[in-house]
Protein backbone atom coordinates (compact mmCIF):
# COMPACT_ATOMS: atom_id res chain seq x y z
CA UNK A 1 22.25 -96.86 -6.84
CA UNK A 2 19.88 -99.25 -8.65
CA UNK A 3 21.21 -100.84 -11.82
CA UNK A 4 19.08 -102.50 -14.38
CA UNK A 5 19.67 -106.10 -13.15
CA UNK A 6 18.28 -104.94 -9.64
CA UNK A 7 15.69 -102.87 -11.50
CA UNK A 8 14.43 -105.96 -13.60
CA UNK A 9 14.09 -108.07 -10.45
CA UNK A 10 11.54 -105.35 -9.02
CA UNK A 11 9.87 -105.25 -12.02
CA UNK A 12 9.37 -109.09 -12.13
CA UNK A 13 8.37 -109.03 -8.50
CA UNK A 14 5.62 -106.59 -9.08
CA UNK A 15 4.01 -108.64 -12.38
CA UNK A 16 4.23 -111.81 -10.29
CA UNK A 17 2.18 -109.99 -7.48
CA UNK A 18 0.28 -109.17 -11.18
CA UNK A 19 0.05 -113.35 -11.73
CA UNK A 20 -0.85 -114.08 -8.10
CA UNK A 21 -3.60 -111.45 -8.17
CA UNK A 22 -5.48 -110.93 -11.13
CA UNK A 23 -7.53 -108.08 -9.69
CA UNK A 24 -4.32 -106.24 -9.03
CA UNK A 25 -4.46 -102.45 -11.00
CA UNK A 26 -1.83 -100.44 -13.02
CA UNK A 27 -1.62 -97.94 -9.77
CA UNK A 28 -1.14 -100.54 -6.88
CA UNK A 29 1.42 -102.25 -9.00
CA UNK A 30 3.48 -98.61 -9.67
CA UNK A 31 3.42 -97.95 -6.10
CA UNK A 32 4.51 -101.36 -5.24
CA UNK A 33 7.53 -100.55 -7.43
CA UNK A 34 7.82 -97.36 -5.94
CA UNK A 35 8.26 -98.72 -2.62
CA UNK A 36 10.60 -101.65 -3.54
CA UNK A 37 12.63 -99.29 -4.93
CA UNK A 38 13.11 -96.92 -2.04
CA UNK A 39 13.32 -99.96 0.24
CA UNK A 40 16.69 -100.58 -0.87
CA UNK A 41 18.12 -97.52 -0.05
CA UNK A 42 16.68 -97.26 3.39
CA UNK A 43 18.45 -100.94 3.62
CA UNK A 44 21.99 -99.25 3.10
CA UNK A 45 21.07 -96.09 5.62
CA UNK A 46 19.72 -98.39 8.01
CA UNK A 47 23.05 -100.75 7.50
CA UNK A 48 25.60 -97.73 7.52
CA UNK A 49 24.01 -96.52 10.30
CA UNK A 50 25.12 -99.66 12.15
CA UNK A 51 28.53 -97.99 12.27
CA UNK A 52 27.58 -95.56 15.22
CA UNK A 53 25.98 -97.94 17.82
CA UNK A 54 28.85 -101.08 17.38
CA UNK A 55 31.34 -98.15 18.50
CA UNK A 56 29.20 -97.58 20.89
CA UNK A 57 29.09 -101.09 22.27
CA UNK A 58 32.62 -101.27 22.22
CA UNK A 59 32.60 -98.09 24.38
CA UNK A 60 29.72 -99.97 27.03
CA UNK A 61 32.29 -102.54 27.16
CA UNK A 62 35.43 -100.76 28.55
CA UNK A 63 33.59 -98.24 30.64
CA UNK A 64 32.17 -101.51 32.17
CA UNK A 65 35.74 -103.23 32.51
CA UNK A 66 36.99 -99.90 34.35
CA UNK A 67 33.64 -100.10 36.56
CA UNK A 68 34.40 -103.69 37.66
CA UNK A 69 35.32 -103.86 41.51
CA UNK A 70 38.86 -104.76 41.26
CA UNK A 71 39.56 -104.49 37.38
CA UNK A 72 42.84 -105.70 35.96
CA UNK A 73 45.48 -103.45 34.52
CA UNK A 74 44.25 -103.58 30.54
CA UNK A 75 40.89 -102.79 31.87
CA UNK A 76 41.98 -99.71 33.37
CA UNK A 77 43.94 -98.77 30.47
CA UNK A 78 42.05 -100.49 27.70
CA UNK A 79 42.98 -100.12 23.72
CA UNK A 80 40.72 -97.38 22.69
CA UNK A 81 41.70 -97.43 18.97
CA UNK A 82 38.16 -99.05 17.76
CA UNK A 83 36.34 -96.92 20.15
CA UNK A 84 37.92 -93.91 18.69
CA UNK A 85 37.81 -94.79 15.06
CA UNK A 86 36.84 -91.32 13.03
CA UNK A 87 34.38 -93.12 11.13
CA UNK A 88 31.48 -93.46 13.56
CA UNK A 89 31.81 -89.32 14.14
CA UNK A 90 31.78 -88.80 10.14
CA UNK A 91 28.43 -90.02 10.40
CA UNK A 92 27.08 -89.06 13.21
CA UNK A 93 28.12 -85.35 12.98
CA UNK A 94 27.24 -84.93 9.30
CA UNK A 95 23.84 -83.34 9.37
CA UNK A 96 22.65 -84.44 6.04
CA UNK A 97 23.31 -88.21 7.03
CA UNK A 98 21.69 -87.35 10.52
CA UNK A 99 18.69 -85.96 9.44
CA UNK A 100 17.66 -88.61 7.15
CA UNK A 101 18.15 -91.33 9.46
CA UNK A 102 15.93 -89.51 12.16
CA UNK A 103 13.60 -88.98 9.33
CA UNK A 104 13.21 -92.60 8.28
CA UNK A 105 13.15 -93.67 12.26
CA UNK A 106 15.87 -95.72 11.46
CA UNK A 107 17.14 -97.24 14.91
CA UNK A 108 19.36 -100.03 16.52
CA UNK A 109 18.72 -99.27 20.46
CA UNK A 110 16.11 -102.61 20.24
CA UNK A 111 18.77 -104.44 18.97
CA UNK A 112 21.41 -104.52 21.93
CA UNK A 113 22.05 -108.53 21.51
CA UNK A 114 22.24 -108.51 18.45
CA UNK A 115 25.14 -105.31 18.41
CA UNK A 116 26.89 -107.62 21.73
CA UNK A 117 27.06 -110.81 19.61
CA UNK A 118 28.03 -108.91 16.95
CA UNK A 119 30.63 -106.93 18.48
CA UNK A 120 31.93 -110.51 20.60
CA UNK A 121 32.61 -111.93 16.78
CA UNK A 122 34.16 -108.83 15.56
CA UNK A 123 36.80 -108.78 18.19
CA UNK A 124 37.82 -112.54 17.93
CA UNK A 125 38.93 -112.09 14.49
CA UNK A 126 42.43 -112.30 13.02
CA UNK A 127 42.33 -108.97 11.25
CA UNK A 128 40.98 -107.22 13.84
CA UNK A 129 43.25 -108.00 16.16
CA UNK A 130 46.24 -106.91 14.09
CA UNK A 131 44.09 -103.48 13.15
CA UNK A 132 43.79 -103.03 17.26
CA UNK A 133 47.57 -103.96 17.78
CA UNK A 134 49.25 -101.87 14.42
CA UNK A 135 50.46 -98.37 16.21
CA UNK A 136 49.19 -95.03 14.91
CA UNK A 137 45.95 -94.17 13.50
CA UNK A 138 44.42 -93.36 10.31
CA UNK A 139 40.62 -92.99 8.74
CA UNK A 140 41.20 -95.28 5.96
CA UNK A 141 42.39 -97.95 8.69
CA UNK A 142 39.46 -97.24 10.55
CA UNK A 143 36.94 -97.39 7.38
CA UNK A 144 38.84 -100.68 6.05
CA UNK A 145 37.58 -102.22 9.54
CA UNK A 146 34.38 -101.45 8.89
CA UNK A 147 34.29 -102.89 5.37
CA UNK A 148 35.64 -105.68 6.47
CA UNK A 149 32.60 -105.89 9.12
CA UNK A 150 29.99 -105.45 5.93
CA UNK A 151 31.78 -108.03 3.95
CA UNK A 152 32.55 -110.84 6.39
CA UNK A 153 30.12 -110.49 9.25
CA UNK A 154 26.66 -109.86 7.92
CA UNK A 155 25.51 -111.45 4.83
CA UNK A 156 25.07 -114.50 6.47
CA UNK A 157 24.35 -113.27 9.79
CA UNK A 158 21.01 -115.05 10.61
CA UNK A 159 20.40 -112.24 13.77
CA UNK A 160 20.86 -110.00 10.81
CA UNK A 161 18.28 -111.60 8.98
CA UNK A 162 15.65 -111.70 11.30
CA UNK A 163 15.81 -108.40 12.09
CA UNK A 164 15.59 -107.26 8.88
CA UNK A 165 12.84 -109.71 8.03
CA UNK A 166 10.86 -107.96 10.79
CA UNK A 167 11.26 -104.79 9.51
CA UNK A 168 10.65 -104.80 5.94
CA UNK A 169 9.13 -107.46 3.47
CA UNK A 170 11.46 -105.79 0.70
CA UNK A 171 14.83 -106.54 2.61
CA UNK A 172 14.99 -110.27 2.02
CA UNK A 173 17.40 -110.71 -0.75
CA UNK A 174 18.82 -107.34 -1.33
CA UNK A 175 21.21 -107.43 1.92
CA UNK A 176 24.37 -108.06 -0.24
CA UNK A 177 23.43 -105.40 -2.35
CA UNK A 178 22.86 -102.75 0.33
CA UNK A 179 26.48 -104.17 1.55
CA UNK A 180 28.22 -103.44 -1.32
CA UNK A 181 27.14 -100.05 -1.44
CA UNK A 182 28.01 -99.59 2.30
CA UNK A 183 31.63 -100.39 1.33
CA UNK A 184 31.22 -98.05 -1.05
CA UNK A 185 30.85 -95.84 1.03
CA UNK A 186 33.80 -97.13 3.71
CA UNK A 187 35.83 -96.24 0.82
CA UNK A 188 34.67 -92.71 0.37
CA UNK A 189 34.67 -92.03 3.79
CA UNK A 190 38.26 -93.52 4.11
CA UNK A 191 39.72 -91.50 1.32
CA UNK A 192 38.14 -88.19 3.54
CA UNK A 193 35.09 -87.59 1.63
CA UNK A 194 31.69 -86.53 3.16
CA UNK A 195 28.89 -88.30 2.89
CA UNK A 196 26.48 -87.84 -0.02
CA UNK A 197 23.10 -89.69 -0.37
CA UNK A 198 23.32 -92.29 -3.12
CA UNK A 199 20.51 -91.35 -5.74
CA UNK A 200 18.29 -93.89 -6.02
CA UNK A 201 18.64 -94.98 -9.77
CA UNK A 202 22.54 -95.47 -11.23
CA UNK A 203 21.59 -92.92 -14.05
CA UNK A 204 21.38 -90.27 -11.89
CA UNK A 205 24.46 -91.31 -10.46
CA UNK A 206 27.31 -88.40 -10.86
CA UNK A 207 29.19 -89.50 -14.19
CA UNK A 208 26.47 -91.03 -15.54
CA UNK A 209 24.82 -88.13 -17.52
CA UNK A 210 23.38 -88.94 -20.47
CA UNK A 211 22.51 -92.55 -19.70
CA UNK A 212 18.91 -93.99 -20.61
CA UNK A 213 16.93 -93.42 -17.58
CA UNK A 214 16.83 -96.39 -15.36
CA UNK A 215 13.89 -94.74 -13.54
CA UNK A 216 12.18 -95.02 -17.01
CA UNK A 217 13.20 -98.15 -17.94
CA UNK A 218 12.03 -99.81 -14.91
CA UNK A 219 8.18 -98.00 -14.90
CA UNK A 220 7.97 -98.63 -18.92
CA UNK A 221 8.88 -102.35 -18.43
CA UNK A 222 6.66 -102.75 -15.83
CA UNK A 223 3.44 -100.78 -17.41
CA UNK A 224 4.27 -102.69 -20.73
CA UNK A 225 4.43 -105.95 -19.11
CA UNK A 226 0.63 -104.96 -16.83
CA UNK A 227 -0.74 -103.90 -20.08
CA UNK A 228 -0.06 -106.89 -22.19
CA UNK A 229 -0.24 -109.33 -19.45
CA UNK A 230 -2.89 -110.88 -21.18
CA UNK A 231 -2.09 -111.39 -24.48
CA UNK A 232 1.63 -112.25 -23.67
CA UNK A 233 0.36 -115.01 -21.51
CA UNK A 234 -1.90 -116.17 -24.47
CA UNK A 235 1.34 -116.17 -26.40
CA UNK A 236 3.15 -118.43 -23.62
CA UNK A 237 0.22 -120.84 -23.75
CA UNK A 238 0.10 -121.42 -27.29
CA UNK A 239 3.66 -122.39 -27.54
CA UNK A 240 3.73 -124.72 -25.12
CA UNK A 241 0.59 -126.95 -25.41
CA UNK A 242 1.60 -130.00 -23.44
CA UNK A 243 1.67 -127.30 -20.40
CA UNK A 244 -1.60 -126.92 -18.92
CA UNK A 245 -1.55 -122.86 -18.14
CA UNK A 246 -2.64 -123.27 -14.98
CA UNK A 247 0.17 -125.44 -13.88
CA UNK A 248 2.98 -123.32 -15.33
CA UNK A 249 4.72 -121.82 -12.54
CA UNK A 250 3.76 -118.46 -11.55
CA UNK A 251 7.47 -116.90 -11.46
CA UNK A 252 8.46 -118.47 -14.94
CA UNK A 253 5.25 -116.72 -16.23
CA UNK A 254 6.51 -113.60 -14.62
CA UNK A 255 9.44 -113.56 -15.83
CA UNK A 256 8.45 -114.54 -19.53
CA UNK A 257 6.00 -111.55 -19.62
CA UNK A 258 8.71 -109.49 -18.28
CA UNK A 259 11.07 -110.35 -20.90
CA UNK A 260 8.47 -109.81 -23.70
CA UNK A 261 7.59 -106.51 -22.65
CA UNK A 262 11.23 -105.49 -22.62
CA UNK A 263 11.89 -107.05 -25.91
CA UNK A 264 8.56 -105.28 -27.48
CA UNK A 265 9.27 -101.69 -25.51
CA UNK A 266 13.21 -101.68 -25.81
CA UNK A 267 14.25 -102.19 -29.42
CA UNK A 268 17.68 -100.57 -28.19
CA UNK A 269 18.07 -103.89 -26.01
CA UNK A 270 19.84 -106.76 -27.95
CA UNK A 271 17.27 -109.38 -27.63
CA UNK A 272 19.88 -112.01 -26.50
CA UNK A 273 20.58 -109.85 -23.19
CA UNK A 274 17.12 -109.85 -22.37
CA UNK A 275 16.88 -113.19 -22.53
CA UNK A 276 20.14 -113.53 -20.01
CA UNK A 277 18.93 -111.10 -17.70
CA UNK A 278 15.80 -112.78 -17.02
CA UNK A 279 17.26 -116.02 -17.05
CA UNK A 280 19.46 -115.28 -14.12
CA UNK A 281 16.75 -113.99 -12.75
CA UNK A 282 15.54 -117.53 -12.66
CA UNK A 283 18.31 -119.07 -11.08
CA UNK A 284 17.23 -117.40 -8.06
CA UNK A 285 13.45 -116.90 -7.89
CA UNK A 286 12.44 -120.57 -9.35
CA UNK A 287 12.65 -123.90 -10.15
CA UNK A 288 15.87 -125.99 -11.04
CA UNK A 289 14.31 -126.76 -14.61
CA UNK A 290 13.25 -122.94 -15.07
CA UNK A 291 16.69 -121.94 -16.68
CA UNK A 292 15.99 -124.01 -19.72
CA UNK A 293 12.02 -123.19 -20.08
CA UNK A 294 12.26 -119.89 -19.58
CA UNK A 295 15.29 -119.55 -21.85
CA UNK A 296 13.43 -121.73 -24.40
CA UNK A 297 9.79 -119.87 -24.55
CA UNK A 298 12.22 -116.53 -24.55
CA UNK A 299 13.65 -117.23 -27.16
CA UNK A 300 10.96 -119.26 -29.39
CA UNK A 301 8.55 -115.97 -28.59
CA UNK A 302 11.05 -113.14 -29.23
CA UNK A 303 12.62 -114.89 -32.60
CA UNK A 304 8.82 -114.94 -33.73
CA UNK A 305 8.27 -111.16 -33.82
């Protein structure tokens, strides 16, 4: 499930936590990866398991139409394709999908407004409408919906965000990610396959046999880059003198020792891709001008060895 660009972004979050605290040790900083990691797999469960209760709001919805005092003729005889999609059942029946999510108490019943507003948006749209109004039935139909839902409705879904923010400090900028794999998983589903739980690291993925271990990679780079923290950022402060070492920012550090410690522990790593990983990396987690100095001390560093 993990790939190595996700994998390097954990690893640079852990040796910033390394750069923030100083006192942090070698086992608090594995167990922080440890728990990143896992985090963004219960993000996917918890977001595919949003399937069940939207169906479910769709179903309050008409049984509350039909309850009405004096309800109109489409309320009586509503369009029950949504509410009947074969997806939400998949899911919910599959007892390897239901066990896990009772096991990690995942749970949307404190989330009703968000599921209504959610739901209200849903039905407004254009391809929704035409799904509700095309005649006959079919899963793939029903798990297209869905990963339409995933792609066009949540990542910038700020009720989303919240919620997520509340429940996990690991969830902030992996949403996307989770999404993707949800679709994923629309498709599967769609094409009449049964669930499977996504193993955790894309080497272990089926197909991939006799890939490096990511699950390797990703505790080497991360114990190489604790263990040499000190003398790498020695090295960073001797080529760049007109820095005070205080003042450089704590995620370009970060990611510099990072991409040392994967250049000095990965010789099978062309040097250059290194470098680009961890300067995307940047683009995200740091400054505007971080690109160019972290490409630049990157390079100077590595082309020394």
């Amino acid at each position: 499930m993990l790939n190595r660009r996700i994998l390097r972004i954990k690893a640079f979050k852990v040796i910033y936590s390394r750069v923030e605290n100083p006192l942090m040790e070698l086992k608090d900083a594995e167990s922080e990866l440890e728990r990143s990691c896992e985090a963004t797999r219960d993000l996917y469960l918890t977001l595919l398991a949003l399937a069940c209760p939207l169906t479910e709001e769709a179903r309050s919805r008409i049984e509350a139409a039909r309850s009405k005092f004096n309800p109109s003729a489409d309320e009586l005889n509503p369009n029950m394709k949504f509410v009947e999609n074969g997806i939400a059942p998949l899911l919910e029946e599959d007892p390897d999908f239901s066990k896990i999510v009772k096991k990690k108490k995942i749970s949307w019943e404190n989330d009703d407004v968000f599921l209504r507003h959610l739901y209200e948006a849903v039905r407004e749209r254009d391809w929704f409408k035409a799904y509700m109004q095309k005649p006959g039935r079919s899963l793939s139909e029903d798990a297209s919906v869905f990963s339409r839902i995933y792609e066009e409705e949540l990542p910038d879904n700020q009720e989303l965000s919240d919620i997520l923010e509340d429940n996990s400090i690991y969830w902030n900028d992996e949403l996307e990610y989770a999404l993707t794999w949800c679709c994923r998983t629309m498709e599967s589903l769609g094409r009449g396959r049964r669930w499977n739980l996504p193993e955790l690291y894309m080497s272990e993925m089926p197909g991939s046999e006799g890939k490096d271990s990511d699950k390797s990679f990703v505790y080497n780079l991360v114990r190489a880059a604790f263990r040499n923290y000190d003398k790498y950022a020695q090295m960073v402060a001797e080529v760049t003198p007109k820095w005070d070492s205080k003042r450089i920012c704590a995620t370009d550090l970060a990611l510099i020792v990072c991409g040392l410690a994967e250049a000095d522990t990965f010789s099978n790593i062309d040097y250059r891709t290194t470098i680009n990983e961890f300067v995307e990396i940047s683009k995200y987690y740091s400054t505007p001008e971080s690109r160019a100095f972290v490409n630049g001390v990157l390079d100077k560093l590595i082309n020394k060895k």
